[in-house]
Protein backbone atom coordinates (compact mmCIF):
# COMPACT_ATOMS: atom_id res chain seq x y z
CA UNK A 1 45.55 -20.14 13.21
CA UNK A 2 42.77 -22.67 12.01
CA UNK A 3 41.80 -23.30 15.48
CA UNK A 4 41.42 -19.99 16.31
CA UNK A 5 39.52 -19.15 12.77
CA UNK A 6 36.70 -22.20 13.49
CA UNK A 7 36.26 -21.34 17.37
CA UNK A 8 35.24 -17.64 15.82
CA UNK A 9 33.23 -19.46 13.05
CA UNK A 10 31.69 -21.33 16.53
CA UNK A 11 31.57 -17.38 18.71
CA UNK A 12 29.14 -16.28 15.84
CA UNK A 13 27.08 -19.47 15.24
CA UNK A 14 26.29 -19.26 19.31
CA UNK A 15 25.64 -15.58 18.98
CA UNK A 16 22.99 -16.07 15.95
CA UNK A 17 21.49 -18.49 17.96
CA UNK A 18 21.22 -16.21 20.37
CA UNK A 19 19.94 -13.00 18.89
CA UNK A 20 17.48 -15.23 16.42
CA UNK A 21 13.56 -15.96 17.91
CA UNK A 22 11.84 -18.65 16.80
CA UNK A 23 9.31 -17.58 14.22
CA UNK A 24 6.14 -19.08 12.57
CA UNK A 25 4.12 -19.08 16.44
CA UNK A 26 0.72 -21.51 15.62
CA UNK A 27 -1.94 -22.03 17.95
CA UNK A 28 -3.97 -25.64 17.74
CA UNK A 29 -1.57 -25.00 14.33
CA UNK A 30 -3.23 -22.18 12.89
CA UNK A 31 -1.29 -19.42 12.09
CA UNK A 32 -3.11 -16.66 11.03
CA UNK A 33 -4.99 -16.50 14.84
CA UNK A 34 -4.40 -12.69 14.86
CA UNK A 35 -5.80 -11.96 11.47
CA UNK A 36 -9.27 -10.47 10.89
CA UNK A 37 -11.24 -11.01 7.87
CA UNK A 38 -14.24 -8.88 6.50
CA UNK A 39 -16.52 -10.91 3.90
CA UNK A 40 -13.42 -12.85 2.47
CA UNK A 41 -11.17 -10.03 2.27
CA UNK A 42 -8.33 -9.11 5.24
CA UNK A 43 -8.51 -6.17 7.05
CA UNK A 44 -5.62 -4.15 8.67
CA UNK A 45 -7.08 -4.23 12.25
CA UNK A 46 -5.84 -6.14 14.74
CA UNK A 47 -7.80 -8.54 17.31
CA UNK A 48 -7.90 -5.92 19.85
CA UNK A 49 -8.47 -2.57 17.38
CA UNK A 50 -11.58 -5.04 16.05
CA UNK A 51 -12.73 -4.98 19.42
CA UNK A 52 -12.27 -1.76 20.74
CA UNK A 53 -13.91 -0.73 16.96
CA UNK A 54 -16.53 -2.89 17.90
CA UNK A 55 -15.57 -4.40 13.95
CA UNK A 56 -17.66 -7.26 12.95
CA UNK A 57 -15.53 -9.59 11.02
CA UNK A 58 -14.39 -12.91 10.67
CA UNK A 59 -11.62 -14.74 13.17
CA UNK A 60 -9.85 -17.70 13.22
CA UNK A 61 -10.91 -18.48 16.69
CA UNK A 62 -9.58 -21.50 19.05
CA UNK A 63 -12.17 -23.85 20.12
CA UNK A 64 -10.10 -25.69 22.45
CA UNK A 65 -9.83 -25.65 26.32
CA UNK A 66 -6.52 -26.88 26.01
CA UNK A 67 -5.34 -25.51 22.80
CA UNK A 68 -1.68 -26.61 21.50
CA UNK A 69 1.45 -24.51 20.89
CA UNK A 70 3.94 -24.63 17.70
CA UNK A 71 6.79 -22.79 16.26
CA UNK A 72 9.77 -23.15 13.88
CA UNK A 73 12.84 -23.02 15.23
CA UNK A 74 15.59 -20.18 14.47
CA UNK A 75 17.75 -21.29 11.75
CA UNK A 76 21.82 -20.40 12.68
CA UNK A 77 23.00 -22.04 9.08
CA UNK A 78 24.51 -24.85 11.56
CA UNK A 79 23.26 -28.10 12.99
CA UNK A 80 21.81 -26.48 16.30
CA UNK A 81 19.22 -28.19 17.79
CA UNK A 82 16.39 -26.77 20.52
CA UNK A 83 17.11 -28.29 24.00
CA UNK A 84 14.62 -26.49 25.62
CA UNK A 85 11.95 -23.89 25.35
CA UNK A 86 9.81 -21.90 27.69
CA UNK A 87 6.54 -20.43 26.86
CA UNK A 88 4.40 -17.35 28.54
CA UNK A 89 1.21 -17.26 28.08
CA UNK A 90 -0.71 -13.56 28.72
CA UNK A 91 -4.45 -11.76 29.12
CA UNK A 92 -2.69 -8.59 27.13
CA UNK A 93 -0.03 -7.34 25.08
CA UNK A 94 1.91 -5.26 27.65
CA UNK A 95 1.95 -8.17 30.34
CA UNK A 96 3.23 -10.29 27.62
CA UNK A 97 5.79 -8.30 26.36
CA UNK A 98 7.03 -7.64 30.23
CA UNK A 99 7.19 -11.41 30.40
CA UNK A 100 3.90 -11.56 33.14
CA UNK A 101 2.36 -15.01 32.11
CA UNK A 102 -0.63 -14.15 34.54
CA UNK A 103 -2.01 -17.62 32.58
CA UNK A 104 0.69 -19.71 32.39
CA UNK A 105 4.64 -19.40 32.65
CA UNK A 106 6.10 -22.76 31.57
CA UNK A 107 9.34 -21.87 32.77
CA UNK A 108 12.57 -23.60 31.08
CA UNK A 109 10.98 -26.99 30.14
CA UNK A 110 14.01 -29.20 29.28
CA UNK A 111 12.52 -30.99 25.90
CA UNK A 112 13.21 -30.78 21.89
CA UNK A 113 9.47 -30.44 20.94
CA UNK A 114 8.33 -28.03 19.13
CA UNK A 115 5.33 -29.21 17.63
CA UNK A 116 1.73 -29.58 19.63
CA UNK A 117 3.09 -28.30 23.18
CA UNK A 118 -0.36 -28.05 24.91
CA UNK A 119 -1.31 -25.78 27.47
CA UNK A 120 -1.32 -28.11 31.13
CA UNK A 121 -4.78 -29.04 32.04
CA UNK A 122 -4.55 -27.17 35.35
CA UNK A 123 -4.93 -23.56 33.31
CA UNK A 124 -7.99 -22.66 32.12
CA UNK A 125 -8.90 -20.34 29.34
CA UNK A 126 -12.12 -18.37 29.42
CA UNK A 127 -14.47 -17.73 26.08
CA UNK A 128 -14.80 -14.74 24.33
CA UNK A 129 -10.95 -13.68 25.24
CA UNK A 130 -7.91 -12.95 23.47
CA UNK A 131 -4.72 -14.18 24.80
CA UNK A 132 -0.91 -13.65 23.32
CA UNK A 133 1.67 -15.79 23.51
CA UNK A 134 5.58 -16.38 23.03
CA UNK A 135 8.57 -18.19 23.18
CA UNK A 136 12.03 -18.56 23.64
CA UNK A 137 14.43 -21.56 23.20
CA UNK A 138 17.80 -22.94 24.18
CA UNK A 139 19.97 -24.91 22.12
CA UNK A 140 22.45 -28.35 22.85
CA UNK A 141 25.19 -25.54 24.16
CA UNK A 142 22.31 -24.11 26.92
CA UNK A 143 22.57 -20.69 24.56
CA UNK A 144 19.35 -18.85 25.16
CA UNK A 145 17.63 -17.60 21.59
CA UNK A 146 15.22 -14.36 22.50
CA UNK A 147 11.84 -14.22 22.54
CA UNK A 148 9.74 -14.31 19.93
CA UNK A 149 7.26 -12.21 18.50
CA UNK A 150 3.96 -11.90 20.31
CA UNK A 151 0.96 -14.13 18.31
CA UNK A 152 -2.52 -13.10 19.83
CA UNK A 153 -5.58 -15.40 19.41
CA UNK A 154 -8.99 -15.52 20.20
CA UNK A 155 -11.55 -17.84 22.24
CA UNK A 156 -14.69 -19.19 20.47
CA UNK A 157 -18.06 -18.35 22.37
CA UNK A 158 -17.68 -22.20 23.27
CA UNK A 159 -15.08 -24.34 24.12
CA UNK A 160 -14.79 -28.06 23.99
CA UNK A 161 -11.89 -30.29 25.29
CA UNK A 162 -10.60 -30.56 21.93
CA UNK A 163 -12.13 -28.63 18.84
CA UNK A 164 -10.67 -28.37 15.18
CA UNK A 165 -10.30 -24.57 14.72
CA UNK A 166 -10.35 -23.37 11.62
CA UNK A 167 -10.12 -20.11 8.90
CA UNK A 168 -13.08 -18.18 7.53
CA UNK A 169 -13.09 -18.35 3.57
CA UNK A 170 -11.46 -15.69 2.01
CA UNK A 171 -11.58 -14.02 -1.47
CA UNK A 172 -9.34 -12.73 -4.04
CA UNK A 173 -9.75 -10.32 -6.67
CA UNK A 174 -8.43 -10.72 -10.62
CA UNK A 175 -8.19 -9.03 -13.40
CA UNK A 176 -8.96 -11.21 -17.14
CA UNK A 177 -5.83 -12.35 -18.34
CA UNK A 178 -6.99 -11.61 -22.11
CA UNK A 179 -9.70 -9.71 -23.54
CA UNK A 180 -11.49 -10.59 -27.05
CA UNK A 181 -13.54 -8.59 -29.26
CA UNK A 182 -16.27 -11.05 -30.69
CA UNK A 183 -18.88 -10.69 -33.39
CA UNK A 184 -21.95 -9.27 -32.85
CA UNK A 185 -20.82 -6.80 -30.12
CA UNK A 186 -19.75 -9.39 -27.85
CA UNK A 187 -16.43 -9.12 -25.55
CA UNK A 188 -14.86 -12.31 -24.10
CA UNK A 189 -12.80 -12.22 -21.18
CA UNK A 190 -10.34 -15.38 -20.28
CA UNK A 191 -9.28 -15.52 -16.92
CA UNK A 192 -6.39 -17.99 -17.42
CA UNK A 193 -7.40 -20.50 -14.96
CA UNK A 194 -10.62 -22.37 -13.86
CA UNK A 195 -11.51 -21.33 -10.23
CA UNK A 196 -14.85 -21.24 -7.96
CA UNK A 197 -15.64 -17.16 -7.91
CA UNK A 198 -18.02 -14.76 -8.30
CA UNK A 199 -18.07 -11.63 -11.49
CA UNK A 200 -18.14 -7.92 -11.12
CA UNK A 201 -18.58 -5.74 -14.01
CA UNK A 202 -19.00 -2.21 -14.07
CA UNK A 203 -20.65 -0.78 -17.11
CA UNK A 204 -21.87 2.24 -18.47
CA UNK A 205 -25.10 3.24 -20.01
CA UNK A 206 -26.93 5.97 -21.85
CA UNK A 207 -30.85 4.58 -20.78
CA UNK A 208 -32.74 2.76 -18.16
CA UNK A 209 -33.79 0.12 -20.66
CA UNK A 210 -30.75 -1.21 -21.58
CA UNK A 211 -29.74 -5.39 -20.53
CA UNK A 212 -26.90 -7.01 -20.73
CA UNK A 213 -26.50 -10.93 -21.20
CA UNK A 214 -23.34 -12.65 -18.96
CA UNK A 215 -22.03 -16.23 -20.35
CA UNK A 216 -20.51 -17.63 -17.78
CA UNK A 217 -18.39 -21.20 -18.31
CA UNK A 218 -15.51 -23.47 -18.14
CA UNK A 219 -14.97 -24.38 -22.19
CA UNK A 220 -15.42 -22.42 -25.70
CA UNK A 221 -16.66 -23.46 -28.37
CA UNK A 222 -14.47 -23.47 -32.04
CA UNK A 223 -15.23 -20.12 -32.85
CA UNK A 224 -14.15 -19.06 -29.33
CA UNK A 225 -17.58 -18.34 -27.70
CA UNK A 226 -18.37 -19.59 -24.36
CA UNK A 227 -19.71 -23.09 -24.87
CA UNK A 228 -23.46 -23.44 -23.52
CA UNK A 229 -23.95 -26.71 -24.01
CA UNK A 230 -20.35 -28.35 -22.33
CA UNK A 231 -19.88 -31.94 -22.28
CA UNK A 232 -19.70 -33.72 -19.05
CA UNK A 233 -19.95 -32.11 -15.50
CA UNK A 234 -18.50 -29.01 -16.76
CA UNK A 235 -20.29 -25.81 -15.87
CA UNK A 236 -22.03 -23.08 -18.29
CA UNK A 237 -24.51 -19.94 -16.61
CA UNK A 238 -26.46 -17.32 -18.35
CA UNK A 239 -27.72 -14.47 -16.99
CA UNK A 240 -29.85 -11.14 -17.75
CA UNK A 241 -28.36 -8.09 -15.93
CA UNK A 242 -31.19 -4.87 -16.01
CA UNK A 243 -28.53 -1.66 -16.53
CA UNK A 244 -29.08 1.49 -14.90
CA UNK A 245 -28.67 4.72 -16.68
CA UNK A 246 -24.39 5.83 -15.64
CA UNK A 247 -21.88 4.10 -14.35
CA UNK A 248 -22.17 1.02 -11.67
CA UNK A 249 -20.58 -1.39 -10.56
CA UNK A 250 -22.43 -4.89 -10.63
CA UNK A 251 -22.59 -7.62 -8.53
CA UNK A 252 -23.99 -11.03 -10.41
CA UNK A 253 -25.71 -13.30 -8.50
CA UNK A 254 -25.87 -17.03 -9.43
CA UNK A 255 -29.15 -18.86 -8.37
CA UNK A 256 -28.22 -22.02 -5.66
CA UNK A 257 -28.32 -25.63 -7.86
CA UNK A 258 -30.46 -27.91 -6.38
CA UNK A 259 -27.75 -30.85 -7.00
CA UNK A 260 -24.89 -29.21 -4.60
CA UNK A 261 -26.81 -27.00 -2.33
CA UNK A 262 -28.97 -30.19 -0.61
CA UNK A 263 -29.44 -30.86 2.73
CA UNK A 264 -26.00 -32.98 2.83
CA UNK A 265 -24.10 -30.38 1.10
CA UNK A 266 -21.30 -28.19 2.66
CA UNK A 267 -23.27 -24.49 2.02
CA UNK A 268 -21.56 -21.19 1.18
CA UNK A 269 -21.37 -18.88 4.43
CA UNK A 270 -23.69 -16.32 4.11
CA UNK A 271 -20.57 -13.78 4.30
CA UNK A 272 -19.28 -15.10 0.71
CA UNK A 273 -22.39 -16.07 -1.01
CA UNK A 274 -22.78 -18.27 -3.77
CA UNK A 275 -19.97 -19.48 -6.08
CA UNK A 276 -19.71 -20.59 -9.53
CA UNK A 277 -16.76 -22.74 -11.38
CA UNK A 278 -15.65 -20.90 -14.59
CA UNK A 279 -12.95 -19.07 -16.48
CA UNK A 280 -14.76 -17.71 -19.45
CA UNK A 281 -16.95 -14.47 -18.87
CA UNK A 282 -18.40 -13.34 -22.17
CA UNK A 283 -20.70 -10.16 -22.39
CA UNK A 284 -23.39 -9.45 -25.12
CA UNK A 285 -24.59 -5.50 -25.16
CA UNK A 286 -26.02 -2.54 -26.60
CA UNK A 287 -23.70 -0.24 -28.95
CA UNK A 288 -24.57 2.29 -26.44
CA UNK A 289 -23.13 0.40 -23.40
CA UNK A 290 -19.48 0.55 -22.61
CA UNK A 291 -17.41 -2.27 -20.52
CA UNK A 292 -15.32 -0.29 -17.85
CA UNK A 293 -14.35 -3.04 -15.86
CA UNK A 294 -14.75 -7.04 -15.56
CA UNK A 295 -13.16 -9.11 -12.48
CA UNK A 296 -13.31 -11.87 -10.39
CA UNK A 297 -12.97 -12.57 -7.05
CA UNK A 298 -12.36 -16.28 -6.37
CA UNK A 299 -13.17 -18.17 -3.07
CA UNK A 300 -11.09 -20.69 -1.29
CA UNK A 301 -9.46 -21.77 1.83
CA UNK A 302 -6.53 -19.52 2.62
CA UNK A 303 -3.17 -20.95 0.73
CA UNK A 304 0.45 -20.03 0.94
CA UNK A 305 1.19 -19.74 -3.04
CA UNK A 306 4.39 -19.23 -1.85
CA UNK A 307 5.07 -22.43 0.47
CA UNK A 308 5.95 -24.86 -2.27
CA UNK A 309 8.69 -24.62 -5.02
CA UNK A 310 8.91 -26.94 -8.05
CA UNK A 311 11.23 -26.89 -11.39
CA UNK A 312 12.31 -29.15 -13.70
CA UNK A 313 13.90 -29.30 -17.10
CA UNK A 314 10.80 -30.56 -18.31
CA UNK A 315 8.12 -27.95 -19.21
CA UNK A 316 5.49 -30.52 -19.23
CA UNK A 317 5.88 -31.85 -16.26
CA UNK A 318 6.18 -27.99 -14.99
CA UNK A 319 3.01 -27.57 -16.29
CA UNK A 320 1.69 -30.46 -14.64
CA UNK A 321 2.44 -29.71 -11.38
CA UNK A 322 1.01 -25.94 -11.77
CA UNK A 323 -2.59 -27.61 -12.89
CA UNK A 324 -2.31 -29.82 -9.84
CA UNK A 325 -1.30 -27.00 -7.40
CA UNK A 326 -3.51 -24.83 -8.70
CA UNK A 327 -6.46 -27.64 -8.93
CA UNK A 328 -5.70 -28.50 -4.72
CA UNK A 329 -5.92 -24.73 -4.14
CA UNK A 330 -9.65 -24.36 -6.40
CA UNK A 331 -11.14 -26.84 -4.37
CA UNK A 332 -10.56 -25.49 -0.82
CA UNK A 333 -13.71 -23.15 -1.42
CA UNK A 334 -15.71 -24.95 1.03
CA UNK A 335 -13.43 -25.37 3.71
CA UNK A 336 -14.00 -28.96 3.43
CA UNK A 337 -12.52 -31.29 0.74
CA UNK A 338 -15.62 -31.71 -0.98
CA UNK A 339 -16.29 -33.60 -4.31
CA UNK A 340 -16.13 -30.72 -6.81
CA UNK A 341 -18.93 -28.92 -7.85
CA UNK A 342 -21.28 -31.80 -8.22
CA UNK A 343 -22.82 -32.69 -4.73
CA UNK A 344 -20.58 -30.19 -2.55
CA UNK A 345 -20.30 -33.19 0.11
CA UNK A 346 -17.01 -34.66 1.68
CA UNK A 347 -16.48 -37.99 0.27
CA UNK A 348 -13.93 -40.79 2.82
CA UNK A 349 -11.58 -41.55 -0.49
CA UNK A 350 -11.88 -38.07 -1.85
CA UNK A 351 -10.59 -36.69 1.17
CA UNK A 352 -7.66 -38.84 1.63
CA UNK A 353 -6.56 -37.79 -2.01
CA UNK A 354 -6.99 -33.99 -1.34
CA UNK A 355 -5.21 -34.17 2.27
CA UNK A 356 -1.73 -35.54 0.91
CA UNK A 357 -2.26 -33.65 -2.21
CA UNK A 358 -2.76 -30.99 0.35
CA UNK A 359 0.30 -31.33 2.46
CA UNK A 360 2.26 -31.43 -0.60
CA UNK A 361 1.50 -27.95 -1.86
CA UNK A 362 0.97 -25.88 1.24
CA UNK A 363 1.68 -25.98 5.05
CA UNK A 364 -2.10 -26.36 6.47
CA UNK A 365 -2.96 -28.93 8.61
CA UNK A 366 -6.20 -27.89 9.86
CA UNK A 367 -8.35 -28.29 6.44
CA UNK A 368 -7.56 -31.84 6.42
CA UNK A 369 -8.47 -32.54 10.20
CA UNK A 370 -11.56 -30.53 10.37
CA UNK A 371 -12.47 -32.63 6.92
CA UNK A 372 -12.26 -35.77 8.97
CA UNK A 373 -13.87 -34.96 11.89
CA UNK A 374 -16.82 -33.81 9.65
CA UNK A 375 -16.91 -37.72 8.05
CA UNK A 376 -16.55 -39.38 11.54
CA UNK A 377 -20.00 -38.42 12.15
CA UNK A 378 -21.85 -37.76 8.44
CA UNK A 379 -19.99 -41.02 7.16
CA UNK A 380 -20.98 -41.77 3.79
């Protein structure tokens, strides 16, 4: 009776196995290659629908003749292990989901990688083009898992034997965490967290004549206004906003600093625009304007919040590794691993930090290589 209970324990393992695709598909290990992006935000279209739209966005497009093939293998809750995969490679979504690999058919390749599978030399890839792409695996018992989902990518305009690829920037929008009434008719707004962003504020007023001052910073003072004079490197902005008579909605715009906007400095895509460091937005007005609404969007490099877990019985050292997640995830907003806000230029040692800190707290690769490639030729 045993025996008979763990070979049907065995039956379903095999079938899971077999009814289970692989999942997580990367190309040149990206994985967002079928994701469009419009000024920081994601759209719904996909890579064709931008196309056939005619949809100006931004792609994560592969720069590589030869671009390389990934994907996590279905889990069965068992020790199965991939003896063999085969990939098809297609011009469109209907050959590829008839199995027509009218670019390349890899057939069952007998091999356990799964990682940086690259497309043969022999096949060529043409720019400007977007190709999909699956596969399917077999396990140590030759049971055949079904195909995956189809993952479409994109050609650059150019391609180059090998070629980091990499995402565009992309922003997110927040609400304060806590609002404050101040003296004075002042309202201060705490976001919670430091980030690099950019302030929206949409106010009402009764004239044409009416201003309104924006304290931007990282610290407050004792008696909880935004601190304009900050000790160290820390950042503090003040600007005059002219109001129009009604309601708007207000982009501010921070001035470039000559110290991190240089010639050697990673610059802000025109797409995003400049980007300040704070958390503190404090707003001095007329009794006659009124505060509708105050956000932020922040800027970085796109980051699975959700790819790394930690816990302990020790809030501290909970804490901790929140500031250090969050500080890893702050300082993508280049797309380089830059040195803060100070010069905005990658730095050899300051790289190596942020790449392991990097791999620790999210599952991108890319950031890290296309940071190095950068220093092999601007060296410092």
């Amino acid at each position: 009776m045993r025996y008979i209970f763990f070979l049907g324990l065995l039956a379903a393992g095999l079938t899971a196995f077999a009814q289970t695709a692989p999942t997580s598909l990367r190309t040149d290990l990206l994985l967002h290659t079928d994701k469009v992006w419009s000024n920081g935000f994601l759209t719904n279209y996909t890579l064709d629908g931008a196309d056939s739209a005619r949809f100006i966005g931004q792609l994560a497009l592969i720069r590589s003749s030869q671009p390389s093939f990934s994907w996590v293998l279905p889990s069965t809750g068992g020790t199965s292990r991939q003896t063999a995969y085969r990939i098809i490679l297609s011009t469109s979504r209907q050959k590829n989901q008839t199995d027509a690999g009218d670019v390349w058919d890899s057939g069952k390749v007998m091999s356990s990688q799964s990682v940086g599978v690259l497309l043969p030399a022999s096949q060529k890839l043409d720019t400007n083009q977007i190709y999909l792409w699956k596969v399917k695996v077999w396990n140590e018992r030759n049971q055949e898992s079904t195909f995956s989902q189809s993952k479409a990518f994109r050609t650059a305009p150019r391609l180059t034997t090998y070629e980091t690829p990499f995402y565009p920037l992309v922003k997110t929008e927040e609400a304060p965490r806590s609002r404050r009434t101040l003296a004075g008719q002042r309202i201060m707004y705490d976001f919670g967290k430091d980030a690099f962003g950019q302030v929206f504020l949409t106010v009402s007023s009764a004239s044409e004549s009416d201003t309104l001052m924006v304290h931007l910073g990282e610290a407050v003072t004792a008696d909880g206004h935004v601190n304009e004079k900050p000790s160290g490197t820390l950042r503090y902005r003040q600007i005059r906003v002219p109001l129009q008579k009604g309601t708007h909605r207000y982009a501010i715009q921070f001035k470039p600093d000559k110290r991190n906007t240089g010639p050697k400095a990673i610059l802000m895509p025109d797409y995003i625009g400049e980007v300040l460091p704070f958390r503190y937005v404090e707003l001095a007005f007329n009794p006659a304007t009124h505060i509708e609404q105050v956000v932020r969007q922040i800027v970085t490099y796109p980051f699975d919040d959700n790819a790394t877990t930690f816990s302990s019985s020790d809030s501290t050292l909970n804490q901790i590794w929140d500031l250090c997640k969050h500080t890893i995830k702050a300082t993508t907003f280049t797309g380089y691993y830059v040195d803060g806000d100070r010069e905005r230029i990658p730095y050899e040692a300051d790289a190596l930090l942020n790449q392991l800190s990097h791999y620790a707290t999210d599952a991108e690769y890319n950031m890290a290589k296309r940071s190095l490639n950068y220093l092999v030729f601007h060296a410092t």
